[in-house]
C-alpha atoms as a PDB file:
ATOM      1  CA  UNK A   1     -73.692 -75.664 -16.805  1.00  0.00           C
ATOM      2  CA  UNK A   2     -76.938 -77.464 -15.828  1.00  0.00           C
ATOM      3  CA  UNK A   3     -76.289 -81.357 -15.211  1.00  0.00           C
ATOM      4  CA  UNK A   4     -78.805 -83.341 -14.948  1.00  0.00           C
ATOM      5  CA  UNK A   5     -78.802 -86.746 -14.017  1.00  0.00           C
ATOM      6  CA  UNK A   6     -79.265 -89.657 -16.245  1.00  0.00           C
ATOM      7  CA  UNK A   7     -82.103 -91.587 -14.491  1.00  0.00           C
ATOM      8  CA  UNK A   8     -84.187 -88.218 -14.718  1.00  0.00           C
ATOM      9  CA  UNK A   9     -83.392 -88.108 -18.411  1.00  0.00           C
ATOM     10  CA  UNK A  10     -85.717 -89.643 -21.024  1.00  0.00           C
ATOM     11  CA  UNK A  11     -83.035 -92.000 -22.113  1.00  0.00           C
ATOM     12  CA  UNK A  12     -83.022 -93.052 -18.533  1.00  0.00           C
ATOM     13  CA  UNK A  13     -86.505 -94.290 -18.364  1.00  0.00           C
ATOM     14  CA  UNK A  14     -86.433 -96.192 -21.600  1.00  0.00           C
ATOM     15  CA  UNK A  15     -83.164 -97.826 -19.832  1.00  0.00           C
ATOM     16  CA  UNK A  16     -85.473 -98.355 -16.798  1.00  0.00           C
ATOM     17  CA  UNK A  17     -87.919 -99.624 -18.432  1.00  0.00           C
ATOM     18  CA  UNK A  18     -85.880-102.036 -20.503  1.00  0.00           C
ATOM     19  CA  UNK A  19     -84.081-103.611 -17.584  1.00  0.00           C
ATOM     20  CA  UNK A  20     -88.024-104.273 -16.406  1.00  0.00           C
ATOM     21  CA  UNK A  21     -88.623-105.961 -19.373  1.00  0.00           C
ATOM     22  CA  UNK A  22     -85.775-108.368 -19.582  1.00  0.00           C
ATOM     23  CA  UNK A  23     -86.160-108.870 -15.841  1.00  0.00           C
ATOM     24  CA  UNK A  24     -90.584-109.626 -16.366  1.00  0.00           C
ATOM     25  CA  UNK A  25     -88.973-112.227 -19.032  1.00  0.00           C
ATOM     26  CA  UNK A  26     -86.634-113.994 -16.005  1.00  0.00           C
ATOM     27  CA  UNK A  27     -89.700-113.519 -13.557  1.00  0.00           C
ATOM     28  CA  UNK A  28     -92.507-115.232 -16.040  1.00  0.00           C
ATOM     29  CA  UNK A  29     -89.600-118.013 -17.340  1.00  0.00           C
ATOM     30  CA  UNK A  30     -89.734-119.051 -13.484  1.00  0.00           C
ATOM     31  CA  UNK A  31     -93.346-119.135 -12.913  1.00  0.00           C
ATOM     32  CA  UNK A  32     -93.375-121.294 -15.763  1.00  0.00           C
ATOM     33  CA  UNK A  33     -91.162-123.443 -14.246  1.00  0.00           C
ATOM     34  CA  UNK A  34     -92.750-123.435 -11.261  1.00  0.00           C
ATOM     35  CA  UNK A  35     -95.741-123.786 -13.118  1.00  0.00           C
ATOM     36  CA  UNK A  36     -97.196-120.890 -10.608  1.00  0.00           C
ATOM     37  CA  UNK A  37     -99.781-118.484 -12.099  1.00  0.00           C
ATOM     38  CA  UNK A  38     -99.197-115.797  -9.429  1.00  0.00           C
ATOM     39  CA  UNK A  39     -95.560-115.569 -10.509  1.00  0.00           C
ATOM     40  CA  UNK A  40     -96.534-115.374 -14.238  1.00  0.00           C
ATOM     41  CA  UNK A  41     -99.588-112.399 -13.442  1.00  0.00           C
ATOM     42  CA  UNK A  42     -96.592-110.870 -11.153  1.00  0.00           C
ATOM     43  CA  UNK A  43     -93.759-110.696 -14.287  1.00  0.00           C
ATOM     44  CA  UNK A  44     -97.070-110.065 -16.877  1.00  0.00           C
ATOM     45  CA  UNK A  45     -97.768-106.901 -14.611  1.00  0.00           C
ATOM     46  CA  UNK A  46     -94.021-105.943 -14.456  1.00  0.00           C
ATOM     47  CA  UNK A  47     -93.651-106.146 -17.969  1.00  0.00           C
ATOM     48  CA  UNK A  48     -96.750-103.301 -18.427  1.00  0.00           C
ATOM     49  CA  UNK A  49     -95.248-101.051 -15.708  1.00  0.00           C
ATOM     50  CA  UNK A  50     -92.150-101.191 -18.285  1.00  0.00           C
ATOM     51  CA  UNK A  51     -93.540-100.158 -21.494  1.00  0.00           C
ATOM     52  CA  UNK A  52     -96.011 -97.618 -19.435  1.00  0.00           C
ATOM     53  CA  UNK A  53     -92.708 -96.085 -17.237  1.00  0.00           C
ATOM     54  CA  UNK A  54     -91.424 -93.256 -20.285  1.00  0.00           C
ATOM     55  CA  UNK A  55     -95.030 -91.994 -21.741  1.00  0.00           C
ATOM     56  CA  UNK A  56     -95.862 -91.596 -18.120  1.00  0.00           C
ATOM     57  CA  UNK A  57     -92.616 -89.566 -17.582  1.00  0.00           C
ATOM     58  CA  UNK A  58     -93.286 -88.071 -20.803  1.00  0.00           C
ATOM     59  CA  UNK A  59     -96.649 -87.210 -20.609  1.00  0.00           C
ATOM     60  CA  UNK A  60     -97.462 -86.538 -17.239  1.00  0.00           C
ATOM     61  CA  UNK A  61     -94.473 -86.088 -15.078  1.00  0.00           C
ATOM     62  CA  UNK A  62     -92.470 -83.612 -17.174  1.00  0.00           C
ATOM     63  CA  UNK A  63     -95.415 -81.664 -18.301  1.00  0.00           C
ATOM     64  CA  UNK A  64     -96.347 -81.003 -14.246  1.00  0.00           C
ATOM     65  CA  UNK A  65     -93.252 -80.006 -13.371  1.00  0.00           C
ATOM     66  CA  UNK A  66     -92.827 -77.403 -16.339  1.00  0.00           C
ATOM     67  CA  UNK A  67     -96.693 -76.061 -15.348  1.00  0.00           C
ATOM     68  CA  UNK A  68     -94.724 -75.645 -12.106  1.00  0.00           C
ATOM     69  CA  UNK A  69     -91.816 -73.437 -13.358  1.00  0.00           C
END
């Protein structure tokens, strides 16, 4: 039986990519705060790398490895 591990899964990189999000939301609440523009553009930017992380894993990353099978 083949296990694979959860983080490699698809499931795993929408739960990646959610933690991201709620964490950009902490990150851009304190630049508010802070009323800092760099730490607002820093927790903007995380939040894109979370919605891009599972069509990149998707899309690019599972269909080169199965071209490499």
């Amino acid at each position: 039986m083949d296990k694979t591990n959860f983080w490699k899964t698809k499931a795993g990189a929408l739960t990646i990519g959610f933690i991201l999000a709620m964490l950009s939301f902490i990150i851009i609440l304190f630049g508010i705060k802070m009323n800092s523009e760099t730490v607002e553009n820093f927790g903007l930017i995380v939040v894109i790398v979370a919605v891009l992380i599972s069509p990149i894993k998707v899309f690019i990353l599972d269909k080169r490895s199965k071209k490499e099978d």
